[in-house]
Protein backbone atom coordinates (compact mmCIF):
# COMPACT_ATOMS: atom_id res chain seq x y z
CA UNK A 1 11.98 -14.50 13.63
CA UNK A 2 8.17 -14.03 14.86
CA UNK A 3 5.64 -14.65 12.06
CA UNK A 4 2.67 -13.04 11.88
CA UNK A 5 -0.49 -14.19 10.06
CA UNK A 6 -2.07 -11.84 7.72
CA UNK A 7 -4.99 -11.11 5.31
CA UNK A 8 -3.75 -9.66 1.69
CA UNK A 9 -6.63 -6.76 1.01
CA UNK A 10 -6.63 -5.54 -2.86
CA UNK A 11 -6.15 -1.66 -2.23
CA UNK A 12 -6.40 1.57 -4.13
CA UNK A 13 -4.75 4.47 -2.51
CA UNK A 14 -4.66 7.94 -3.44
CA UNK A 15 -1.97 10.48 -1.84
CA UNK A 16 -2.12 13.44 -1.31
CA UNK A 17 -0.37 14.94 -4.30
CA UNK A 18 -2.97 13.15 -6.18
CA UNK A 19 -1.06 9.95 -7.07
CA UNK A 20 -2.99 7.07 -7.23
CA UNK A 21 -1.26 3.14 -5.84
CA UNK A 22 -2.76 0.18 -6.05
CA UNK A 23 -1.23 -3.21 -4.37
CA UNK A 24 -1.88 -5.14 -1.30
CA UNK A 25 -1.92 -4.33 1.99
CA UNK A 26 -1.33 -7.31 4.91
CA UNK A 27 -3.00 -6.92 7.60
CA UNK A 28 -2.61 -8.70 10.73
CA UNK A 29 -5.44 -11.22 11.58
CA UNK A 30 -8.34 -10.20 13.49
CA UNK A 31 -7.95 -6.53 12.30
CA UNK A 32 -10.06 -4.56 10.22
CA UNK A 33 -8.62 -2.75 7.19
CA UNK A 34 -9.58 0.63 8.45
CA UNK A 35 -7.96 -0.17 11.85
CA UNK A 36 -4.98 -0.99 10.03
CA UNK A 37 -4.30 2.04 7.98
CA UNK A 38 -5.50 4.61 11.27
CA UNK A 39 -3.21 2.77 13.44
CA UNK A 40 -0.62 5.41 15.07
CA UNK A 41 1.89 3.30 16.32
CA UNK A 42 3.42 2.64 13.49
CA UNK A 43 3.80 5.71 10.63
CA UNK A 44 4.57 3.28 7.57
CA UNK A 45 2.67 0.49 5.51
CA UNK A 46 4.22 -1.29 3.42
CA UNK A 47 2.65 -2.43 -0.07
CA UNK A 48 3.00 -5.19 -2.22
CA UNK A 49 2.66 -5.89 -5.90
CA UNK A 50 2.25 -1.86 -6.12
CA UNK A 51 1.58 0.20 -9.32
CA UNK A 52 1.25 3.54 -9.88
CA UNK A 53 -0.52 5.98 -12.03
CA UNK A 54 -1.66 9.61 -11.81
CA UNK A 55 2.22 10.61 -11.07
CA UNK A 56 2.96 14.31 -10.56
CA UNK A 57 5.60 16.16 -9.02
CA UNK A 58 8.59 13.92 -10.93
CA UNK A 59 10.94 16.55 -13.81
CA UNK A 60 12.95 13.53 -15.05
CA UNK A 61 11.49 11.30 -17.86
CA UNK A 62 13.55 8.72 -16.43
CA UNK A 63 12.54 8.56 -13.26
CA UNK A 64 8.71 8.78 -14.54
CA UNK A 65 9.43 5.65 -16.28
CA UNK A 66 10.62 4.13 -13.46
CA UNK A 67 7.57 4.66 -11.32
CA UNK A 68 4.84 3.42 -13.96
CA UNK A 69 6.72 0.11 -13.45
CA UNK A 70 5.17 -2.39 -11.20
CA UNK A 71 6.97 -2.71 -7.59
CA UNK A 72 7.24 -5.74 -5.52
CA UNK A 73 7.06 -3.48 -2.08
CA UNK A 74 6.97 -0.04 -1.48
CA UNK A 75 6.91 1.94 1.51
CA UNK A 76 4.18 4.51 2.06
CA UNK A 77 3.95 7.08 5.05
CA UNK A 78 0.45 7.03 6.45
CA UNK A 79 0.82 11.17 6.49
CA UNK A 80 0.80 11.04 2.52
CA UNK A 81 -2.35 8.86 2.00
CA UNK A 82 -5.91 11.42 1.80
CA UNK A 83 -8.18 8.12 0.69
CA UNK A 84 -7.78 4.11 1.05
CA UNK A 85 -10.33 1.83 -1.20
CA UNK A 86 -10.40 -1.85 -0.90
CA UNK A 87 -11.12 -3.37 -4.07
CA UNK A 88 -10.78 -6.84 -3.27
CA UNK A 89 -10.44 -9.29 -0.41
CA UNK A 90 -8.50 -11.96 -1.21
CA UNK A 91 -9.40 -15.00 1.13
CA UNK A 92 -5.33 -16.09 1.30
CA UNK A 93 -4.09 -15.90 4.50
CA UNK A 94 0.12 -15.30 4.59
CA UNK A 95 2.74 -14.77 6.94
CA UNK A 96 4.93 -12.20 7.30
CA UNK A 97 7.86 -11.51 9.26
């Protein structure tokens, strides 16, 4: 297994439906953010530590309640995101698989 260093940026994300996530994005050393999130090799980014807020398009109490909860990683397709923000750096570098 090849691990790859990263940066953990603070993010707020809002879709296109209007839903708002905020988490951490990982991106690989020596890339910007921007570069990141316009790359079009890959069509997913996966977040960490997300929440969300701003929820529409979800009928079912139930599953409502299930997305205000915090998630350890979600999977977001780069189509579905109209604006990125980076709130924070954080100066941690990681590895990721």
């Amino acid at each position: 297994m090849m691990k790859v260093p990263t940066i953990k940026h603070r993010v707020s994300i809002v879709c296109n439906d209007g839903t708002f996530a905020t988490g951490f994005l990982h991106v690989p050393q020596g890339l910007r953010l921007l570069d990141y999130v316009n790359d079009t090799k890959e069509r997913f980014i996966a977040i960490t530590d997300a929440k969300f807020s701003n929820i529409k398009e979800i009928h079912s109490f139930k599953l409502y309640a299930e997305y205000r909860k915090s998630k350890e990683v979600i999977i977001l397709n780069k189509t579905s995101i109209k604006w990125v923000e980076e709130l924070a750096k954080d100066a941690e570098t990681t590895e990721e698989v």
